[in-house]
N, C-alpha and C. Protein backbone atom coordinates (compact mmCIF):
# COMPACT_ATOMS: atom_id res chain seq x y z
N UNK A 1 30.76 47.06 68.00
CA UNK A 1 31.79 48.10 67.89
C UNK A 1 33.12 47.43 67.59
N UNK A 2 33.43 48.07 66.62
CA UNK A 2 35.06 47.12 66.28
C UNK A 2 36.20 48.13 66.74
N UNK A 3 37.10 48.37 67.21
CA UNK A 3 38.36 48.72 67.50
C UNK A 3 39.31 48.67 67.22
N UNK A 4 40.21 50.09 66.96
CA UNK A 4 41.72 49.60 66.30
C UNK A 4 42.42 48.30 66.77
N UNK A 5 42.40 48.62 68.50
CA UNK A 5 43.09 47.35 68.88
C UNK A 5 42.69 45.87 68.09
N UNK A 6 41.38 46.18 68.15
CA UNK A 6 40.34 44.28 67.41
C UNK A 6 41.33 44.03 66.48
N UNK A 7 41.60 45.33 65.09
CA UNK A 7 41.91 44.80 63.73
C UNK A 7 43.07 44.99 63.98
N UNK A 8 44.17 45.42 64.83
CA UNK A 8 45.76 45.13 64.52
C UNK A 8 46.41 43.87 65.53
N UNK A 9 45.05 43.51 66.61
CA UNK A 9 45.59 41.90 67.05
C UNK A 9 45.12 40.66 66.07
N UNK A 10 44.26 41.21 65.30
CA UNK A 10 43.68 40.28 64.49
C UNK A 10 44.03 40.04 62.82
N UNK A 11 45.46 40.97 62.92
CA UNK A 11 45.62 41.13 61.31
C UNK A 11 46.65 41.01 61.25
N UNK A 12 48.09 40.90 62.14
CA UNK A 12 49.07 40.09 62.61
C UNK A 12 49.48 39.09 61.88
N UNK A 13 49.33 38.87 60.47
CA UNK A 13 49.79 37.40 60.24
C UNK A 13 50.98 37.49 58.78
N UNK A 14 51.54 37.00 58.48
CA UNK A 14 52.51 36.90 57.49
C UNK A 14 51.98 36.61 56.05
N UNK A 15 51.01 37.78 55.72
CA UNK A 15 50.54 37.66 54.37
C UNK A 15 51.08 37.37 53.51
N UNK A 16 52.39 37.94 52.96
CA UNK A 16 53.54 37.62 51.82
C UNK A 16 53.35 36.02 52.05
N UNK A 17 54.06 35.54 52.90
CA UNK A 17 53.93 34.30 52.59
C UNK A 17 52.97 33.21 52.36
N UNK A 18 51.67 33.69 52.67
CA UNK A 18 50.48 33.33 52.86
C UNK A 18 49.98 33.05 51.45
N UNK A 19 49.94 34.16 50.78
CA UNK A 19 50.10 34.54 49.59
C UNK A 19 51.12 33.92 48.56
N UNK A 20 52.46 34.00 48.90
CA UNK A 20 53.17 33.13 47.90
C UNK A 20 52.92 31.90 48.71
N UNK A 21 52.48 30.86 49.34
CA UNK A 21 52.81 29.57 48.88
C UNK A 21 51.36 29.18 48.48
N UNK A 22 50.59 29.87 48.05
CA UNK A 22 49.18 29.54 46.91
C UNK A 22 49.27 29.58 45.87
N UNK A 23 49.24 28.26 44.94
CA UNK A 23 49.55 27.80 43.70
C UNK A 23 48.19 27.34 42.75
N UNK A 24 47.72 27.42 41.59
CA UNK A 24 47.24 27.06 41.12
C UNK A 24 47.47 25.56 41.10
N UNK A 25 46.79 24.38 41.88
CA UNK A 25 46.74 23.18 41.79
C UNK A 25 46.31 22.62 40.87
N UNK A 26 46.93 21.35 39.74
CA UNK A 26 46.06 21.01 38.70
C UNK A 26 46.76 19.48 39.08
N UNK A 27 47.00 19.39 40.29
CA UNK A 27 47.53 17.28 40.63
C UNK A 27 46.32 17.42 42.23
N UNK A 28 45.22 16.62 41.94
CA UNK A 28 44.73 16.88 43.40
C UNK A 28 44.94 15.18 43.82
N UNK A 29 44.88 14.65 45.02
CA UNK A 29 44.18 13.46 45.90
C UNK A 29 43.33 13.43 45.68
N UNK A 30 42.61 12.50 45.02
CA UNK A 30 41.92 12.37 44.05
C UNK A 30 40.95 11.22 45.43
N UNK A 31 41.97 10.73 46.14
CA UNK A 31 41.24 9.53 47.30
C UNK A 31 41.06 10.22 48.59
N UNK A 32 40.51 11.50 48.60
CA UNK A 32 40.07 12.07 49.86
C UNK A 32 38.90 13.43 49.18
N UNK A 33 37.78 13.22 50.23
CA UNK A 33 36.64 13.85 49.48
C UNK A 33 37.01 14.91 50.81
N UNK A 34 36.35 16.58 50.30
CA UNK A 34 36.07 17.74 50.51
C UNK A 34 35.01 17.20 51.85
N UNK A 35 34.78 18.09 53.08
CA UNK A 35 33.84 18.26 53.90
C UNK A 35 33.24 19.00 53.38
N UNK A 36 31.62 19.02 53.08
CA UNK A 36 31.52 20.47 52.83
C UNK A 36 31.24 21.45 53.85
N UNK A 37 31.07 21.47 55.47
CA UNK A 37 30.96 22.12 56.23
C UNK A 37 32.46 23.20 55.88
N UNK A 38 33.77 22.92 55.22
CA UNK A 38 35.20 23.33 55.15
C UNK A 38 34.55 24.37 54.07
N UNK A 39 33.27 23.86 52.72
CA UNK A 39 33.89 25.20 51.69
C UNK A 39 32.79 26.12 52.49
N UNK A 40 31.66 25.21 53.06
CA UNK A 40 30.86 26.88 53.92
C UNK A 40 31.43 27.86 54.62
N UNK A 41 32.61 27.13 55.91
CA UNK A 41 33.25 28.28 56.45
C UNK A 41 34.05 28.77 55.13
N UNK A 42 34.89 28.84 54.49
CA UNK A 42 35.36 29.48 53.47
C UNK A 42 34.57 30.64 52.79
N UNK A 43 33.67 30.00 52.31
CA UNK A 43 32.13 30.71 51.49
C UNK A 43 32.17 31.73 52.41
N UNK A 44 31.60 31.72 53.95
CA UNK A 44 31.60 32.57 55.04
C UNK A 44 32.78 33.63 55.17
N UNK A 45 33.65 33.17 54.65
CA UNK A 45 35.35 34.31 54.93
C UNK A 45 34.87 35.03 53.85
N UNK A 46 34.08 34.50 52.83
CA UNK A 46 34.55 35.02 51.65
C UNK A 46 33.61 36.16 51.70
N UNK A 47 32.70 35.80 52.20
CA UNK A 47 31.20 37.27 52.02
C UNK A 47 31.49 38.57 52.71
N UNK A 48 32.98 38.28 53.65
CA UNK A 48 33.73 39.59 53.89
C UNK A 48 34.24 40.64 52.88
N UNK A 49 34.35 40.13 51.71
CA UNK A 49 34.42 40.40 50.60
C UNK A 49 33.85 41.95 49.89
N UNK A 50 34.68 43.17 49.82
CA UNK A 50 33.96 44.26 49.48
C UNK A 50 33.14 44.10 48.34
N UNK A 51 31.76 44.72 48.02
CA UNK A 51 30.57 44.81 46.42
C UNK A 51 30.07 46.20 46.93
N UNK A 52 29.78 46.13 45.76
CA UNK A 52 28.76 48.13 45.29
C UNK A 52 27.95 47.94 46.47
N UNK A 53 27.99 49.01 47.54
CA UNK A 53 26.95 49.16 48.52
C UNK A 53 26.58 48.14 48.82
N UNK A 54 27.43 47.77 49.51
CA UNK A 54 26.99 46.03 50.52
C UNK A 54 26.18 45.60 49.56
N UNK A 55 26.12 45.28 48.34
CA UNK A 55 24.49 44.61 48.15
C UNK A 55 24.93 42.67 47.90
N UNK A 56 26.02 42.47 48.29
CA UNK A 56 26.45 40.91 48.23
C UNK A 56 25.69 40.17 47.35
N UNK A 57 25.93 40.62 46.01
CA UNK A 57 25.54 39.72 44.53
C UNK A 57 26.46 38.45 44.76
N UNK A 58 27.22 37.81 45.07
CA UNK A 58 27.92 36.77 44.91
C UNK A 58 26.96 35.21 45.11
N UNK A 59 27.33 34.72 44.32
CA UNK A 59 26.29 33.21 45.15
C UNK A 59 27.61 31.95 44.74
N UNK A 60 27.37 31.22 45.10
CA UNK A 60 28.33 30.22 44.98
C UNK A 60 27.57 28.72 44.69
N UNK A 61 27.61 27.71 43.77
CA UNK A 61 27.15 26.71 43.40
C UNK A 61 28.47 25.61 43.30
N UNK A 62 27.87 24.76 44.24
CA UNK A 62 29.02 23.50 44.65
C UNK A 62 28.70 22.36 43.43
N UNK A 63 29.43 21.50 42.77
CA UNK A 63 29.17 20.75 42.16
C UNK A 63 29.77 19.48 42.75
N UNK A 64 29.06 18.10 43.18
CA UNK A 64 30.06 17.26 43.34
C UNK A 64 29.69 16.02 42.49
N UNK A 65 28.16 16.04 42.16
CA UNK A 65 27.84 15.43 41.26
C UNK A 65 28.92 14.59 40.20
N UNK A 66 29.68 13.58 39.87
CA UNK A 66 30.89 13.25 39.46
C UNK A 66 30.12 13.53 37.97
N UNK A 67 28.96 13.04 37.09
CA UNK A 67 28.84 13.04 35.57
C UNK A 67 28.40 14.50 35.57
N UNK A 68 27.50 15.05 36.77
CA UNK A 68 27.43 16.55 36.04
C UNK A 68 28.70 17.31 36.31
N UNK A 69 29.92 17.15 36.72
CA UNK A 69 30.98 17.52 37.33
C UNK A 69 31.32 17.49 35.62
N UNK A 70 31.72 16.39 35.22
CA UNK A 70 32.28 15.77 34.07
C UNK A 70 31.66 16.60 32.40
N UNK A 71 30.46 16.60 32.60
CA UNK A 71 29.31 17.40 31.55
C UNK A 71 30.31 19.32 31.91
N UNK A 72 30.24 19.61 32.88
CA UNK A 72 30.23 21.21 33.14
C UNK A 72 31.88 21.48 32.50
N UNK A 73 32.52 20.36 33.01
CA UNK A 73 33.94 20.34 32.91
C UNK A 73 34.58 20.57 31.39
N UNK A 74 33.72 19.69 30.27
CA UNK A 74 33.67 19.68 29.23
C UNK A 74 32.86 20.79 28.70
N UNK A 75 32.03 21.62 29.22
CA UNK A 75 32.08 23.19 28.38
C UNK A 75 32.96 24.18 29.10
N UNK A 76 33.50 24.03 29.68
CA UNK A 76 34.60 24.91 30.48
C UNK A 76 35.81 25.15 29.35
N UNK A 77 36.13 23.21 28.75
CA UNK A 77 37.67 23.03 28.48
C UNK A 77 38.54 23.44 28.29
N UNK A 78 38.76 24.06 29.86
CA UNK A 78 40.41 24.73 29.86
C UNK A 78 40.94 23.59 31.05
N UNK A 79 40.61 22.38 31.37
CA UNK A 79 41.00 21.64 33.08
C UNK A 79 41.29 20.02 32.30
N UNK A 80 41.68 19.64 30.95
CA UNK A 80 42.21 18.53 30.78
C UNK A 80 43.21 17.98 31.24
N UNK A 81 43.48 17.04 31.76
CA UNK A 81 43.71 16.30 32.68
C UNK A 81 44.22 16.60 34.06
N UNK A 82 43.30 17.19 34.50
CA UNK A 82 43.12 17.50 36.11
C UNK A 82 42.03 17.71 36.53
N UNK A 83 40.89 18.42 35.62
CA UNK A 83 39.69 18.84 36.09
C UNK A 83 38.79 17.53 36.47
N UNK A 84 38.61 16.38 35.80
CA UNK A 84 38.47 15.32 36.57
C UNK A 84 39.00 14.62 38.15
N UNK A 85 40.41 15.28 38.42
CA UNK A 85 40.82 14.79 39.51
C UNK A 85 40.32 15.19 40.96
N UNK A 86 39.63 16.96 40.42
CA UNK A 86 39.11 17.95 41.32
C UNK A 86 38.14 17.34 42.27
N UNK A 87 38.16 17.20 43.53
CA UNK A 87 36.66 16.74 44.55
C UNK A 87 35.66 17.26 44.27
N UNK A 88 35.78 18.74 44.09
CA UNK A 88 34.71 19.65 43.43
C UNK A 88 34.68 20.74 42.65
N UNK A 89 33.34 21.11 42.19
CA UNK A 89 33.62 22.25 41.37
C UNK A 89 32.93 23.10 41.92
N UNK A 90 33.47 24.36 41.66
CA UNK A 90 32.07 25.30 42.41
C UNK A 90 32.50 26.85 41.18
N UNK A 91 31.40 26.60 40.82
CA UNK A 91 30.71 28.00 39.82
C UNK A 91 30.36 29.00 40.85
N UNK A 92 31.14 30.15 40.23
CA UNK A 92 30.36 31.54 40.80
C UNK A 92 30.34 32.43 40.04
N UNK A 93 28.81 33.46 40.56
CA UNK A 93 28.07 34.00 40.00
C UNK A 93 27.57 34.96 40.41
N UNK A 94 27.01 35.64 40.28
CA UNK A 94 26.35 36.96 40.53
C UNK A 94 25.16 37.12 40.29
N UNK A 95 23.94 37.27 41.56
CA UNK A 95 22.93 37.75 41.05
C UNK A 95 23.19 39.31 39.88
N UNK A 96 22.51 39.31 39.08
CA UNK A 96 22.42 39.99 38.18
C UNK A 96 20.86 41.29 38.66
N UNK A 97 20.24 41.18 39.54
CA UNK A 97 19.22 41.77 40.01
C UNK A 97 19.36 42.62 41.07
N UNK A 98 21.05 42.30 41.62
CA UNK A 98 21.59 43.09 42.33
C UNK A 98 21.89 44.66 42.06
N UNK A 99 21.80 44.25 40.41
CA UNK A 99 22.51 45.72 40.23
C UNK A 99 21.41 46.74 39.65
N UNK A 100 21.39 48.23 39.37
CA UNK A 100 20.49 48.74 38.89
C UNK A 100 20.31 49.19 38.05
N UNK A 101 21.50 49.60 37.20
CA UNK A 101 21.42 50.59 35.90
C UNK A 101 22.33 50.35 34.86
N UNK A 102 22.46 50.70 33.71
CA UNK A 102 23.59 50.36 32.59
C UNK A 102 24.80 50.95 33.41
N UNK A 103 24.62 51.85 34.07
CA UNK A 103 26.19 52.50 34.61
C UNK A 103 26.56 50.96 35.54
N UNK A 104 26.25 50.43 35.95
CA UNK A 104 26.79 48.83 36.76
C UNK A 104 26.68 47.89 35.90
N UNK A 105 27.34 48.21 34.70
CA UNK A 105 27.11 46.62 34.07
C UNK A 105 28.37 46.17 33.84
N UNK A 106 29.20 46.82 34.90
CA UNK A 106 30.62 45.88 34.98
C UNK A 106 30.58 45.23 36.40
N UNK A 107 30.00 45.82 37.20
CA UNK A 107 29.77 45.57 38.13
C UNK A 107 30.08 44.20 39.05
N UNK A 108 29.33 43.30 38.35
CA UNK A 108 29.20 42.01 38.59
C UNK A 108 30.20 41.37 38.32
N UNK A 109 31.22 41.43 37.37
CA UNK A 109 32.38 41.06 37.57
C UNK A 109 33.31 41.42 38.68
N UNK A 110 33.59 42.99 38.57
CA UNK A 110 33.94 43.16 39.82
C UNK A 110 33.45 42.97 41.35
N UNK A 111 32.51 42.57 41.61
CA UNK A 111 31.97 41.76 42.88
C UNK A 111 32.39 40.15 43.05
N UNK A 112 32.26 40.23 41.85
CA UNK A 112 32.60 38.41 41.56
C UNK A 112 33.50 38.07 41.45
N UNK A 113 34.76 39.03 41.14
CA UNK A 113 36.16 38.76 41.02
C UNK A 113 36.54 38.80 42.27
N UNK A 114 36.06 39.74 43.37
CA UNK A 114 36.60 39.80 44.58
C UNK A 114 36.16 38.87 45.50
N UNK A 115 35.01 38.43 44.92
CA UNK A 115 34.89 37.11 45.86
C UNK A 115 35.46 35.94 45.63
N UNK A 116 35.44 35.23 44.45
CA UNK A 116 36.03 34.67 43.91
C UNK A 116 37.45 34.53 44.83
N UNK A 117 38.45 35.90 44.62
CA UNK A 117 39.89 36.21 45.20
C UNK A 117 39.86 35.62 46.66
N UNK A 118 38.57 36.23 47.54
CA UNK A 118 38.46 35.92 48.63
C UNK A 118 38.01 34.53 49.15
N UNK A 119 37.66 34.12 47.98
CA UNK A 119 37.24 31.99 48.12
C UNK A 119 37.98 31.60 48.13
N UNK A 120 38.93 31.73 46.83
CA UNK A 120 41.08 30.93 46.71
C UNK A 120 41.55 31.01 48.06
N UNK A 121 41.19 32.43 48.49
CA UNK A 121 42.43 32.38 49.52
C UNK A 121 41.76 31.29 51.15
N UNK A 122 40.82 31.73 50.99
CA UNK A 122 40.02 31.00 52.31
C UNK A 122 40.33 29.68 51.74
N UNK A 123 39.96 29.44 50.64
CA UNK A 123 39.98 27.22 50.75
C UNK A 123 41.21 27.22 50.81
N UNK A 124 42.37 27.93 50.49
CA UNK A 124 44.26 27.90 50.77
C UNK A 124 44.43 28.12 52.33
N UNK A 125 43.43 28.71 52.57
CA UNK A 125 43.88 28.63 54.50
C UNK A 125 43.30 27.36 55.18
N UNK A 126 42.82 26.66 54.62
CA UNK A 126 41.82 25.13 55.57
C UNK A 126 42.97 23.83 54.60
N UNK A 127 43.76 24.72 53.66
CA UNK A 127 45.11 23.74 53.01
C UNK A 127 44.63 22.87 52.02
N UNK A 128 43.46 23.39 51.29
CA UNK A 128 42.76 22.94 50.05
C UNK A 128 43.29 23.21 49.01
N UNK A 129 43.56 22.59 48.06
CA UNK A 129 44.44 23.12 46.15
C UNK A 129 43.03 23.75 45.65
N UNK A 130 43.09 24.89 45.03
CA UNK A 130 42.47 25.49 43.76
C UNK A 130 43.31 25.69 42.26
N UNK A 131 42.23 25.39 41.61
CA UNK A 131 42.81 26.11 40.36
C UNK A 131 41.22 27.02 39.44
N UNK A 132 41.52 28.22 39.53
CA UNK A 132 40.66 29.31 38.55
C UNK A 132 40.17 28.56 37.06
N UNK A 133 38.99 28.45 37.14
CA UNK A 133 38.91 27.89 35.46
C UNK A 133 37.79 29.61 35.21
N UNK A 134 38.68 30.02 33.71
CA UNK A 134 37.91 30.84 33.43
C UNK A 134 36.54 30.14 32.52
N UNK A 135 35.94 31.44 32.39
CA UNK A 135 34.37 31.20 31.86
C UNK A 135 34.21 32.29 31.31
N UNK A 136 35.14 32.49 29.88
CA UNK A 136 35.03 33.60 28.91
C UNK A 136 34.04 32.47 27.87
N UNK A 137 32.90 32.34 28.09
CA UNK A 137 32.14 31.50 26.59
C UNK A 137 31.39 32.39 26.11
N UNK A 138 31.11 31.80 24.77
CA UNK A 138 29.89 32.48 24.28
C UNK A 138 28.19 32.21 24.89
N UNK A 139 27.50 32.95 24.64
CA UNK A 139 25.99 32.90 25.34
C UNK A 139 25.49 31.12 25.18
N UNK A 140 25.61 30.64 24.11
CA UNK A 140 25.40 29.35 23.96
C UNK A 140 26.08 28.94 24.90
N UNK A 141 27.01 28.67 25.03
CA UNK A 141 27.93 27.55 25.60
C UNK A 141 27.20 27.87 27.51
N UNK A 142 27.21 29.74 27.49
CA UNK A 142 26.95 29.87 29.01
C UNK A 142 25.41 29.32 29.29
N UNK A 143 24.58 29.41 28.26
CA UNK A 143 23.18 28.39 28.39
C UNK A 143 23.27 27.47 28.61
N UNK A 144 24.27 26.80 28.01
CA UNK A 144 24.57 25.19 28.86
C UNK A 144 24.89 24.64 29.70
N UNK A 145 25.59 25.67 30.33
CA UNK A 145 26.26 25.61 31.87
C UNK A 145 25.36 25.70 33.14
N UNK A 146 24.39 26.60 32.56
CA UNK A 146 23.00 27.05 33.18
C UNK A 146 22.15 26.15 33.13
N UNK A 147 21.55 25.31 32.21
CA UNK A 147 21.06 24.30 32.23
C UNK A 147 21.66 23.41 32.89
N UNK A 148 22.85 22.60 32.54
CA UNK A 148 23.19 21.85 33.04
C UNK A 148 23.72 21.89 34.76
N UNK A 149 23.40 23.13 35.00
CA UNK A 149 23.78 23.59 36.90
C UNK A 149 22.56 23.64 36.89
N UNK A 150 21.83 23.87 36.33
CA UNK A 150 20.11 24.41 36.72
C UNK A 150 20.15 25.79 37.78
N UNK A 151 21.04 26.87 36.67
CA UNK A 151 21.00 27.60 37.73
C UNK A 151 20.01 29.01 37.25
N UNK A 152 19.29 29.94 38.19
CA UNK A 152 18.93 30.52 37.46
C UNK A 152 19.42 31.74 36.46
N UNK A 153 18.31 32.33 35.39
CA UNK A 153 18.64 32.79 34.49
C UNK A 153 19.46 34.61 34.84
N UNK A 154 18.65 34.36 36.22
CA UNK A 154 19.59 36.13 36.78
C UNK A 154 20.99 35.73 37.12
N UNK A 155 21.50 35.03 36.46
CA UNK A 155 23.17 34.59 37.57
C UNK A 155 23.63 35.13 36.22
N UNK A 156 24.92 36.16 36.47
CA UNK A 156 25.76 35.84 35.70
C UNK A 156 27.16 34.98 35.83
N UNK A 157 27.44 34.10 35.53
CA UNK A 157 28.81 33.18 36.13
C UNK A 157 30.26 33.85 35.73
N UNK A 158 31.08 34.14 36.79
CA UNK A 158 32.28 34.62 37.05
C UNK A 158 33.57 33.88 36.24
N UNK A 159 33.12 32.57 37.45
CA UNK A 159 34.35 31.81 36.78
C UNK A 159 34.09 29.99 37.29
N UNK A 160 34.76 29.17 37.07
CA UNK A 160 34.47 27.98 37.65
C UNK A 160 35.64 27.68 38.76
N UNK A 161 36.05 27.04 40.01
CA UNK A 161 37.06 26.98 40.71
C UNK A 161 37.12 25.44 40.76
N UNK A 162 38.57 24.53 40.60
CA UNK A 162 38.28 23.26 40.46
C UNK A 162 38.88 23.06 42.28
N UNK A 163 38.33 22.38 42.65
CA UNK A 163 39.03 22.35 44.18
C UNK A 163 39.30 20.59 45.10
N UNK A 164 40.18 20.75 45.74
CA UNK A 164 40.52 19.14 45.89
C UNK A 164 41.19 18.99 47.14
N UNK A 165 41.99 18.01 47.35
CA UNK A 165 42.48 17.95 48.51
C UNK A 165 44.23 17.90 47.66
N UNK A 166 45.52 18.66 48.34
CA UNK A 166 46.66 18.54 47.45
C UNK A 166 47.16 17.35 48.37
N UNK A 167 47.80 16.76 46.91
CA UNK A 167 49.03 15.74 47.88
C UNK A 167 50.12 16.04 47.99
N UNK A 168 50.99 15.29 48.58
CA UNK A 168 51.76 14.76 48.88
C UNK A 168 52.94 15.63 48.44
N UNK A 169 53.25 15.35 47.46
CA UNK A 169 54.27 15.81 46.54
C UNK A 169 53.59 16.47 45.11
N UNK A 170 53.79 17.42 44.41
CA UNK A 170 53.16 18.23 43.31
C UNK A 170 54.22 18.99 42.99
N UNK A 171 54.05 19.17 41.55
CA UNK A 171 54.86 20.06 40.34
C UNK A 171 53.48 21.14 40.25
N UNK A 172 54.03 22.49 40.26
CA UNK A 172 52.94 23.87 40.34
C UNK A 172 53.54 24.61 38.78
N UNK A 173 52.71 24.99 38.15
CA UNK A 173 53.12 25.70 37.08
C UNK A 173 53.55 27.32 37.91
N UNK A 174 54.49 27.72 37.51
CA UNK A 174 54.82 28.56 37.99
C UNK A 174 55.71 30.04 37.34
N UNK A 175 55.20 31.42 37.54
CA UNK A 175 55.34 32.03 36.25
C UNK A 175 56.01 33.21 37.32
N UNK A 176 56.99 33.88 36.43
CA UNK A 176 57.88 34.99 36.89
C UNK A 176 56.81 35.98 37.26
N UNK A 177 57.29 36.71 38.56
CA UNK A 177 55.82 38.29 38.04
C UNK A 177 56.79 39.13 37.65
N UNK A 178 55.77 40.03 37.21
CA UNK A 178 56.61 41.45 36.39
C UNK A 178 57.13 41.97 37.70
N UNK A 179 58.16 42.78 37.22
CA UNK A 179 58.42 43.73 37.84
C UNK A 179 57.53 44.87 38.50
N UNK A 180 57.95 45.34 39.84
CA UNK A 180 57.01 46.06 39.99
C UNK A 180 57.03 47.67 39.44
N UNK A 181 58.29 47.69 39.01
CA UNK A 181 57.64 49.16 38.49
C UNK A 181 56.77 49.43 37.24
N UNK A 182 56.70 47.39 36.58
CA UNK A 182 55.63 47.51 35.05
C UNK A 182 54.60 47.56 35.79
N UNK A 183 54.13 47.53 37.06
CA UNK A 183 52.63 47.50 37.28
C UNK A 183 52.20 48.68 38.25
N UNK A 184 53.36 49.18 39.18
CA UNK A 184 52.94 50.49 39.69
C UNK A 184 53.35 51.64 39.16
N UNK A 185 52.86 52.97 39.50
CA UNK A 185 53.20 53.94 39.23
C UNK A 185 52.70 55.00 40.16
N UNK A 186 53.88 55.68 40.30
CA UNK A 186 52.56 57.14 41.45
C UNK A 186 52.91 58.22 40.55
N UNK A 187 51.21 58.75 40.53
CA UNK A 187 51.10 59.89 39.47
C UNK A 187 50.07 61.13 40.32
């Protein structure tokens, strides 16, 4: 049984800022390796994550492999000179068997985007750098990714996340947001 009281002692925390100081990292410490017990609990925050009728299509594939790291990195190529620096990579994906009908065939993105959202922010709370690598390819290129993850053929892949430990000192690319009345409206 969960309780108002549970979720307003437990939700108490200074999101805005939580939120702005998460940067797309592309300078990681390159001389300190990832636990991976750190991205499971994360993985774990993340399956809190709303999908179509609970059916939790999300899967997550860790890469630390350094040459298949290097191989995946190079059909990605949007992470030159940083995506090498990353501890790891982790592809996500979507079972594709999750869903049932042509009316869900957006579906899987939107499950995968929200998990995805909900992975950034969890590896930003254990004080891990991410940076989003998209995975707009063509079917070829996504066959290769598949092969070369050996993952299976029901996944559809979301996006790639490069992830690391941040140092010290870092320059963040950093972009104005719109205004909010270009993005809300009440109608």
């Amino acid at each position: 049984l969960i309780t108002k009281d549970y979720i307003d002692k437990n939700s108490k925390i200074d999101l805005y800022k939580f939120f702005s100081s998460r940067h797309s990292i592309r300078h990681f410490d390159d001389t300190k390796t990832i636990d991976i017990d750190i991205i499971k609990k994360a993985v774990k925050m993340a399956q809190t994550s709303p999908s179509v009728c609970n059916r939790q299509s999300a899967r997550l594939y860790l890469v630390e492999d350094n040459l298949k790291k290097q191989n995946i990195l190079k059909l990605q190529s949007g992470n030159r000179g940083f995506g090498d620096k990353a501890d790891k990579i982790l592809i996500v994906g979507v079972d594709l068997n999750c869903f049932l009908s042509a009316g869900e065939r957006y579906q899987g993105w939107i499950d995968g985007g929200l998990f995805s959202m909900s992975l950034v922010y969890a590896l930003h709370s254990f004080g891990l750098g991410t940076c989003c690598l998209n995975w707009s390819k063509e079917s070829n290129i996504d066959k290769q990714l598949k092969k070369e993850a050996e993952l299976p053929k029901n996944i559809l892949v979301i996006m790639l996340i490069a992830v690391g430990h941040i140092p010290n000192d870092l320059k963040v690319a950093q972009s104005n947001r719109r205004n909010i009345d270009d993005v809300f409206e009440v109608i």
